[in-house]
N, C-alpha and C. Protein backbone atom coordinates (compact mmCIF):
# COMPACT_ATOMS: atom_id res chain seq x y z
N UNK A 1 -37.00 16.70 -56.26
CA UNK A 1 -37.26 15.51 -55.51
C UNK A 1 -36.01 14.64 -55.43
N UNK A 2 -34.99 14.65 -56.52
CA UNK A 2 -34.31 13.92 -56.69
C UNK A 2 -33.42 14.03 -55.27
N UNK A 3 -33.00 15.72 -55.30
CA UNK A 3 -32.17 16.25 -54.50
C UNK A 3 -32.41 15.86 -52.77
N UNK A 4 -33.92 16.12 -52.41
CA UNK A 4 -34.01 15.41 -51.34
C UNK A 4 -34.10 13.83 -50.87
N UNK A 5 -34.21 13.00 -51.83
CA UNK A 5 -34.12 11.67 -51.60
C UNK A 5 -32.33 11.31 -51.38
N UNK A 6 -31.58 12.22 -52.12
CA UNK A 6 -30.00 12.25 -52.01
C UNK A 6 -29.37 12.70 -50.50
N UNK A 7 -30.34 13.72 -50.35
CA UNK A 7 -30.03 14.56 -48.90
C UNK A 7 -30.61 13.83 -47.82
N UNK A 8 -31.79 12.94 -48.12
CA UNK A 8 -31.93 11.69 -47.20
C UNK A 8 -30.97 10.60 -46.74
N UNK A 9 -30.66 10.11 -48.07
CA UNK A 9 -29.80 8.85 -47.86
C UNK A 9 -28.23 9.47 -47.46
N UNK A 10 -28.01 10.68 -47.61
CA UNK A 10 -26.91 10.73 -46.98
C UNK A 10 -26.74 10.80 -45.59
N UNK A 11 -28.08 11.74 -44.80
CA UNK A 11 -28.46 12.19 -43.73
C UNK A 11 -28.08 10.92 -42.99
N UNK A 12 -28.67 9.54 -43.80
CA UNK A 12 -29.21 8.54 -43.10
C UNK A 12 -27.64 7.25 -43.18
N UNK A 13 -26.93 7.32 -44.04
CA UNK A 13 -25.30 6.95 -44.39
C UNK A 13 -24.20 7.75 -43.02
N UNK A 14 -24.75 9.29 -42.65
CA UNK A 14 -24.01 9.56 -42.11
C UNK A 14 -24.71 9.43 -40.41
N UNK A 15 -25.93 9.32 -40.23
CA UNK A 15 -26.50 8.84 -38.76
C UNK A 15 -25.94 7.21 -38.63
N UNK A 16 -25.92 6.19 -39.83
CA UNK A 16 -25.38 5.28 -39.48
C UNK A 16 -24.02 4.95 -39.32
N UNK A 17 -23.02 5.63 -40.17
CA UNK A 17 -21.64 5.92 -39.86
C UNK A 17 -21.26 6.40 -38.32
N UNK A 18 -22.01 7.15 -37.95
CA UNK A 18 -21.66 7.70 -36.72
C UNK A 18 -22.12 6.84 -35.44
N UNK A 19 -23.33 6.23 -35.40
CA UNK A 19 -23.21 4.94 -34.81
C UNK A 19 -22.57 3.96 -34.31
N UNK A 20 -21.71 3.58 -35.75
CA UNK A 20 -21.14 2.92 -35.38
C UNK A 20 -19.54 2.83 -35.52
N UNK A 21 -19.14 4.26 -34.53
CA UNK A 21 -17.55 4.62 -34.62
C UNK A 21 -17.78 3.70 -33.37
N UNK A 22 -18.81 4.01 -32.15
CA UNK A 22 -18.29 3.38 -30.53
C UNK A 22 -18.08 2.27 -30.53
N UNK A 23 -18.68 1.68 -31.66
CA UNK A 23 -18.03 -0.17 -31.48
C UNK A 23 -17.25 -0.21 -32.41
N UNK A 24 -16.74 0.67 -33.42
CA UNK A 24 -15.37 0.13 -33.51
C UNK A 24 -14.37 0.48 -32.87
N UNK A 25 -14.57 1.47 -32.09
CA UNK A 25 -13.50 1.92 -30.69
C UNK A 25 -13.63 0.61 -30.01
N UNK A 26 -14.32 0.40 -29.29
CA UNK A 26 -14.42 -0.60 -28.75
C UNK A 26 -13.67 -1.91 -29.49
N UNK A 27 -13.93 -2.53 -30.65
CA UNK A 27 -13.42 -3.23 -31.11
C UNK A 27 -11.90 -3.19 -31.16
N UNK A 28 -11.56 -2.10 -31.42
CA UNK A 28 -10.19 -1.45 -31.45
C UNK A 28 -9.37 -1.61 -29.95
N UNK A 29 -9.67 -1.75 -28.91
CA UNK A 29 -8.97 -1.72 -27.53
C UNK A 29 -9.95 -0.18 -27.00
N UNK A 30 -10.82 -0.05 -27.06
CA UNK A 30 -11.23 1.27 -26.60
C UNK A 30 -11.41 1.23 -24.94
N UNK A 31 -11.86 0.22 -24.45
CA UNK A 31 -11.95 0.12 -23.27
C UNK A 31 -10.91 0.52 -22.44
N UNK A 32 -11.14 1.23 -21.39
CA UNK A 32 -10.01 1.12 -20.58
C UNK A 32 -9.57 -0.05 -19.64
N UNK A 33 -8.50 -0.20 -19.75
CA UNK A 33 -8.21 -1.76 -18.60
C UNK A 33 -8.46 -0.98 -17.18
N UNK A 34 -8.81 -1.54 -16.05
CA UNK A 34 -8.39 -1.10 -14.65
C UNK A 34 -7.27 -1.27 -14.35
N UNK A 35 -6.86 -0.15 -13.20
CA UNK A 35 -5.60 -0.39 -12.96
C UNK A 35 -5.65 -1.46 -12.19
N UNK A 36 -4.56 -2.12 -11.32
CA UNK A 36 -4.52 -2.88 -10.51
C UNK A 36 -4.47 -2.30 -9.31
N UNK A 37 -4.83 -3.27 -8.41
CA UNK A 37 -5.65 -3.20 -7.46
C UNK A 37 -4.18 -3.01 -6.48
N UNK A 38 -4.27 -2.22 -5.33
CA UNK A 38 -2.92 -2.17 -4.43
C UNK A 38 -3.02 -3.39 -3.88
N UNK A 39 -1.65 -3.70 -3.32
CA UNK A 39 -1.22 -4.94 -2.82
C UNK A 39 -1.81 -4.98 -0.87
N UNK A 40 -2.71 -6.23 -0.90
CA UNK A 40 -3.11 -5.80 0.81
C UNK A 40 -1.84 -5.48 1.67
N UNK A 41 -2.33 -5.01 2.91
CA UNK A 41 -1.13 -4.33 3.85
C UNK A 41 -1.46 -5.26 4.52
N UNK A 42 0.00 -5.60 5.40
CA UNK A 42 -0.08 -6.93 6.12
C UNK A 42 -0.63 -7.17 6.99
N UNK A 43 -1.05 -7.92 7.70
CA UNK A 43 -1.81 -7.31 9.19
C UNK A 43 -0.95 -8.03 10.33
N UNK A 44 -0.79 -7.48 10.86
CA UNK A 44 0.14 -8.30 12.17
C UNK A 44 -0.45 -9.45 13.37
N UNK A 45 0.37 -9.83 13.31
CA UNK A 45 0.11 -11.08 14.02
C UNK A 45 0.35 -10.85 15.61
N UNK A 46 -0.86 -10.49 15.91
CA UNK A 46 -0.96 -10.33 17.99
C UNK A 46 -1.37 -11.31 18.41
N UNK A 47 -1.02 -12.67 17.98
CA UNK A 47 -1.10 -13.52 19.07
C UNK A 47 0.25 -13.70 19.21
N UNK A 48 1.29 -12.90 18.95
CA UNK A 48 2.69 -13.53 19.68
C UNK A 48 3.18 -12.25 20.72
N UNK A 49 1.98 -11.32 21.11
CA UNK A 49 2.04 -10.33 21.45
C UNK A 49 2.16 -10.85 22.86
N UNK A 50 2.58 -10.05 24.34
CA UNK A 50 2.75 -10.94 25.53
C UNK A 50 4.00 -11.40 26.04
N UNK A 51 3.57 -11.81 27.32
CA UNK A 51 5.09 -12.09 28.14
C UNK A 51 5.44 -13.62 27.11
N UNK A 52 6.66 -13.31 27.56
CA UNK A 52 7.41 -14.65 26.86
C UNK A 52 7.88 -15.33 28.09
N UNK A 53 8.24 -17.00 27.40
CA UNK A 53 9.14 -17.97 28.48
C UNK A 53 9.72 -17.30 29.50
N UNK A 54 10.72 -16.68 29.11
CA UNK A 54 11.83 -15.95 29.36
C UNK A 54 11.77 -14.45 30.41
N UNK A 55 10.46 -14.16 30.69
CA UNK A 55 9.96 -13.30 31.16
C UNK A 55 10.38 -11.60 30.22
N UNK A 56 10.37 -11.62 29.50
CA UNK A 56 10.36 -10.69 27.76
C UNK A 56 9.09 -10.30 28.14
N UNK A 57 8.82 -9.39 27.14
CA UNK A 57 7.42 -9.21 26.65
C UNK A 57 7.48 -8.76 25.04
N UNK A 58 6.73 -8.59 24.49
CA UNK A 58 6.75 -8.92 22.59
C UNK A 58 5.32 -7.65 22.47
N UNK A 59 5.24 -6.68 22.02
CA UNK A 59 4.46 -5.95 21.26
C UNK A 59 4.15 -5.41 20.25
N UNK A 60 3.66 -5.31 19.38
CA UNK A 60 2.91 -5.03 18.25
C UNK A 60 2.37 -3.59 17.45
N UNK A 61 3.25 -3.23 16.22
CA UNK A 61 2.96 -2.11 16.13
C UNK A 61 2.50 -2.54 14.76
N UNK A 62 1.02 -1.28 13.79
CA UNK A 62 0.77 -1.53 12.46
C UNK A 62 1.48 -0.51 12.46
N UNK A 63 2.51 -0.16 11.25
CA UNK A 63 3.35 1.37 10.52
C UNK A 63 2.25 1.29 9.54
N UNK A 64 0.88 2.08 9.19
CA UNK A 64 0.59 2.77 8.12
C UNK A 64 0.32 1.72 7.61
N UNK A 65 0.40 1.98 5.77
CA UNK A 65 0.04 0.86 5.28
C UNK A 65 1.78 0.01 4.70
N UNK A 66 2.71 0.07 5.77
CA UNK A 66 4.05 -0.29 5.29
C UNK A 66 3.82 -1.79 5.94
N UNK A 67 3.46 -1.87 6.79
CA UNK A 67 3.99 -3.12 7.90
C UNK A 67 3.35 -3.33 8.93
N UNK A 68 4.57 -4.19 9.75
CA UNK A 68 3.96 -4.49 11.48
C UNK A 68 5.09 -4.27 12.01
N UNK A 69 5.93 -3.81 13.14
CA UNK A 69 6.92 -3.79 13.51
C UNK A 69 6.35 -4.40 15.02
N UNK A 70 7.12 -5.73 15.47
CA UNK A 70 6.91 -6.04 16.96
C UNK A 70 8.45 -6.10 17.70
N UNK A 71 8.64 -5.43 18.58
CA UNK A 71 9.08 -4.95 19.36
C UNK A 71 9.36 -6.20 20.73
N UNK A 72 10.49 -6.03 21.19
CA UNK A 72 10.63 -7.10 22.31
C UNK A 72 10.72 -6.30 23.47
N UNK A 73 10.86 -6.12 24.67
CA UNK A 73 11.06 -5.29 26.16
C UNK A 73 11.44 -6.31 26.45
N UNK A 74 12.95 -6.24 26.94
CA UNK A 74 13.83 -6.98 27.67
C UNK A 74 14.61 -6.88 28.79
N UNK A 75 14.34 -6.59 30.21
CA UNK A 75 14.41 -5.64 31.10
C UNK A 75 14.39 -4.01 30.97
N UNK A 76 15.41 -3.58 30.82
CA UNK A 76 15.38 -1.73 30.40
C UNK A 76 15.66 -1.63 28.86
N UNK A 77 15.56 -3.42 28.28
CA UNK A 77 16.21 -2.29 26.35
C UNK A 77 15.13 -3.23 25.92
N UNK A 78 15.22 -2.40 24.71
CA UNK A 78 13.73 -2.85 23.51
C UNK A 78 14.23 -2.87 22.69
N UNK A 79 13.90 -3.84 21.85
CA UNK A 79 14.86 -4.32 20.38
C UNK A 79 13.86 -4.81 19.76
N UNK A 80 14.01 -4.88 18.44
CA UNK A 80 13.22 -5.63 17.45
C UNK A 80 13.37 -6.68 17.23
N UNK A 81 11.73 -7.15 17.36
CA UNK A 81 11.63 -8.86 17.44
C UNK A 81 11.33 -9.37 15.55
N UNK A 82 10.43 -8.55 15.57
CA UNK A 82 10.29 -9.09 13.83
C UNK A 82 9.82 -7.28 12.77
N UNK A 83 9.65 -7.92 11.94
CA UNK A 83 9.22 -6.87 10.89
C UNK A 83 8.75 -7.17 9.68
N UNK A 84 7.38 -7.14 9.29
CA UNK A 84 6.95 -7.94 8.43
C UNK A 84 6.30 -6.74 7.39
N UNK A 85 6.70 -6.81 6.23
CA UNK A 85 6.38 -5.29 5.06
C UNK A 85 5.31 -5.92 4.65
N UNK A 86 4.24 -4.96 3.82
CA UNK A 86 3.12 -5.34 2.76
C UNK A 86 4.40 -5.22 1.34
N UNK A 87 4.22 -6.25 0.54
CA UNK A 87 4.57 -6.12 -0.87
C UNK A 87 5.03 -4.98 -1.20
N UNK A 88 6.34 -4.75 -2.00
CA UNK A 88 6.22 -3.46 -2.57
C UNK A 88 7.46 -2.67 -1.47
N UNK A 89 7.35 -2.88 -0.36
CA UNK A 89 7.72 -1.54 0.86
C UNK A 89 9.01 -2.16 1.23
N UNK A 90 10.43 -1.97 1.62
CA UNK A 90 11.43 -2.28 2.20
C UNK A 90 11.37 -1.13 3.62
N UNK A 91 12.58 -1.71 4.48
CA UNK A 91 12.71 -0.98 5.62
C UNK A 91 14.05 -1.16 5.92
N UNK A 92 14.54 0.20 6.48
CA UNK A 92 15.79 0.10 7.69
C UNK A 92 15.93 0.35 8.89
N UNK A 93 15.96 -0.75 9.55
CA UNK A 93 16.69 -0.40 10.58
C UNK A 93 17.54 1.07 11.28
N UNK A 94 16.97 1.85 11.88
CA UNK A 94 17.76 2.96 11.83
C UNK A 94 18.52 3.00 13.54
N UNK A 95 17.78 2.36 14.76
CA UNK A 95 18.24 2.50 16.04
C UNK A 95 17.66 1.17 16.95
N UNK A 96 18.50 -0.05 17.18
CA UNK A 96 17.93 -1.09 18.03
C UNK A 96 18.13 -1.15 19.24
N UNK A 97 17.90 -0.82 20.20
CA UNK A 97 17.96 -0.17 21.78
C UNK A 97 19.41 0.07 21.99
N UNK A 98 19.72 0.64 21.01
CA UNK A 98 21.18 0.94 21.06
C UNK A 98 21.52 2.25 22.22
N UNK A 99 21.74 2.60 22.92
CA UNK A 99 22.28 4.25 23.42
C UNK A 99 21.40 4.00 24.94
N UNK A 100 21.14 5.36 26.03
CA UNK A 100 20.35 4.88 27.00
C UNK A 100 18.76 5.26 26.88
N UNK A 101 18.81 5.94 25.94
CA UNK A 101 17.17 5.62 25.91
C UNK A 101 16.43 4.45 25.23
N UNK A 102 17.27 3.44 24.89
CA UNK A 102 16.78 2.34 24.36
C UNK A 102 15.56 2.65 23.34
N UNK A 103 16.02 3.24 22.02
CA UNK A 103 14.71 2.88 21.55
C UNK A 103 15.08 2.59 19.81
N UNK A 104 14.01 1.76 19.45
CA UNK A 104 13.64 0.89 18.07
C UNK A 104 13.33 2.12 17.24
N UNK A 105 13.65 2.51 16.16
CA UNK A 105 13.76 2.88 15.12
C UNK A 105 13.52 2.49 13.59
N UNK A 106 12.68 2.59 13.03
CA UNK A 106 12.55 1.82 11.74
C UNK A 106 12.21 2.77 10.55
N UNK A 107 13.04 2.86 9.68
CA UNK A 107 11.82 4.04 8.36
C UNK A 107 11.96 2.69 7.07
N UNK A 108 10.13 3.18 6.66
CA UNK A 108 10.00 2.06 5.70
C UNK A 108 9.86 3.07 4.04
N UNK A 109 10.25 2.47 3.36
CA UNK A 109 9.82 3.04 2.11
C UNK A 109 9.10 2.19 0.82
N UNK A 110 8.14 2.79 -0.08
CA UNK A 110 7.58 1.64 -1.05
C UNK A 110 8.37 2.82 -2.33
N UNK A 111 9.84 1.94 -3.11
CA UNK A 111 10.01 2.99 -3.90
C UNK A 111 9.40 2.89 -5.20
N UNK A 112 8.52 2.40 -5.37
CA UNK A 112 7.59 2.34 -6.35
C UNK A 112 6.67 3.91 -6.71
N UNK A 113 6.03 4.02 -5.38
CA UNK A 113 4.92 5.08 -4.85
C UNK A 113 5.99 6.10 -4.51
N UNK A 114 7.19 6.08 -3.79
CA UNK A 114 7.71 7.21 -2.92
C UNK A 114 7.19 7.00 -1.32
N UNK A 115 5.88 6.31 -1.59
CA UNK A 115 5.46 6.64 0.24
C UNK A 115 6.50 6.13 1.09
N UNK A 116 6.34 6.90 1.98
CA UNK A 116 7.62 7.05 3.67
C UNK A 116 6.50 6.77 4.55
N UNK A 117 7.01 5.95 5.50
CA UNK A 117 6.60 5.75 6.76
C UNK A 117 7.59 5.34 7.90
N UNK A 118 7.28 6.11 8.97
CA UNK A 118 8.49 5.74 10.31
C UNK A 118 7.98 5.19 11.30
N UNK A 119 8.56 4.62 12.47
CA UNK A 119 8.26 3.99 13.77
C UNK A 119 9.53 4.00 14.63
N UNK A 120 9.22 5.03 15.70
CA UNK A 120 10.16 4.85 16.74
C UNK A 120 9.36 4.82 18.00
N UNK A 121 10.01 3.62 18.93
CA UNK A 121 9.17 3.59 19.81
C UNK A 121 10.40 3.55 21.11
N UNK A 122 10.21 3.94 22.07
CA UNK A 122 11.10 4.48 23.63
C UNK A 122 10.00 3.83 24.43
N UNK A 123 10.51 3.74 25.80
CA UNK A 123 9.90 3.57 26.85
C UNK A 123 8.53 4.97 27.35
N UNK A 124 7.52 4.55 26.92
CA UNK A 124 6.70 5.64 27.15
C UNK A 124 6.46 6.54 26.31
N UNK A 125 6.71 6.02 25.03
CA UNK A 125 6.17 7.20 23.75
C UNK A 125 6.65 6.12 22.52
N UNK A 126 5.45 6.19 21.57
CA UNK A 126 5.54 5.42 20.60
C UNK A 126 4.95 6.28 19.38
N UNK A 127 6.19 6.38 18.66
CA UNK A 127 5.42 7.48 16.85
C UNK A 127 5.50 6.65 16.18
N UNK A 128 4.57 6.97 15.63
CA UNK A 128 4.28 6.16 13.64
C UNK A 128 3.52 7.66 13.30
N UNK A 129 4.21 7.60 12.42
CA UNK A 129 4.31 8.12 11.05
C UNK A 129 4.23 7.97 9.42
C-alpha cells in the first residue's frame, strides 16, 4: 500500500510539474512577438493628373508596391514630373525623354527585401514591372 500511495503522489507531482512548464514558457518570453506589419504603398495622387496651364498633360502611373511615377507629355517628349516611393524603396532614374523615342525610364529597388520593380513608358506602350 505504501508503494502505491508513493506511485500516486508522484504520478500526481509529475501531472502537476508538467502543467505547469506552458506558463513558465510563457513567463519566460515564450510568446512569439509579430512581425511588423509592411510599410503602406503609396497611393498616387490623380488629381494632378490632366492638361496643365501650359497646355502639358501630367499622368499617373502605380509601379507595384514601389511607388507612383507621374509622367508629363510635353508636345513629342515625356519627362518625369514627380516620383513618390512607399518607405523602404529608392529609385533611378534610368531614361528622361532623352533620345527620339522619348521615353521615361525608372527602376525602383527596396534593398531591404531585394524587391525590383521597373517603369518605362513611350508614346503608346507603357511597362511596369
Amino acid at each position: 500500500m505504501t508503494y502505491t500511495i508513493r506511485h500516486l503522489a508522484l504520478t500526481v507531482a509529475l501531472t502537476a510539474g508538467t502543467l505547469t512548464v506552458p506558463a513558465t514558457a510563457l513567463a519566460k518570453g515564450g510568446t512569439p512577438t509579430p512581425a511588423p506589419a509592411p510599410a503602406p504603398a503609396v497611393q498616387c495622387d490623380y488629381s494632378l493628373d490632366g492638361p496643365t496651364a501650359d497646355g502639358d498633360y501630367v499622368f499617373s502611373n502605380r509601379v507595384n508596391e514601389a511607388g507612383c511615377l507621374s509622367v508629363i507629355e510635353s508636345g513629342s517628349t515625356l519627362r518625369v514630373y514627380s516620383i513618390q516611393v512607399t518607405p523602404g524603396w529608392t529609385y533611378r532614374v534610368t531614361s528622361n525623354g532623352e533620345g527620339t523615342n522619348s521615353r521615361v525610364a525608372v527602376d525602383f529597388e527596396n534593398p531591404a527585401t531585394g524587391q525590383r520593380a521597373e517603369a518605362r513608358i513611350e508614346f503608346g506602350k507603357t511597362i511596369i514591372r
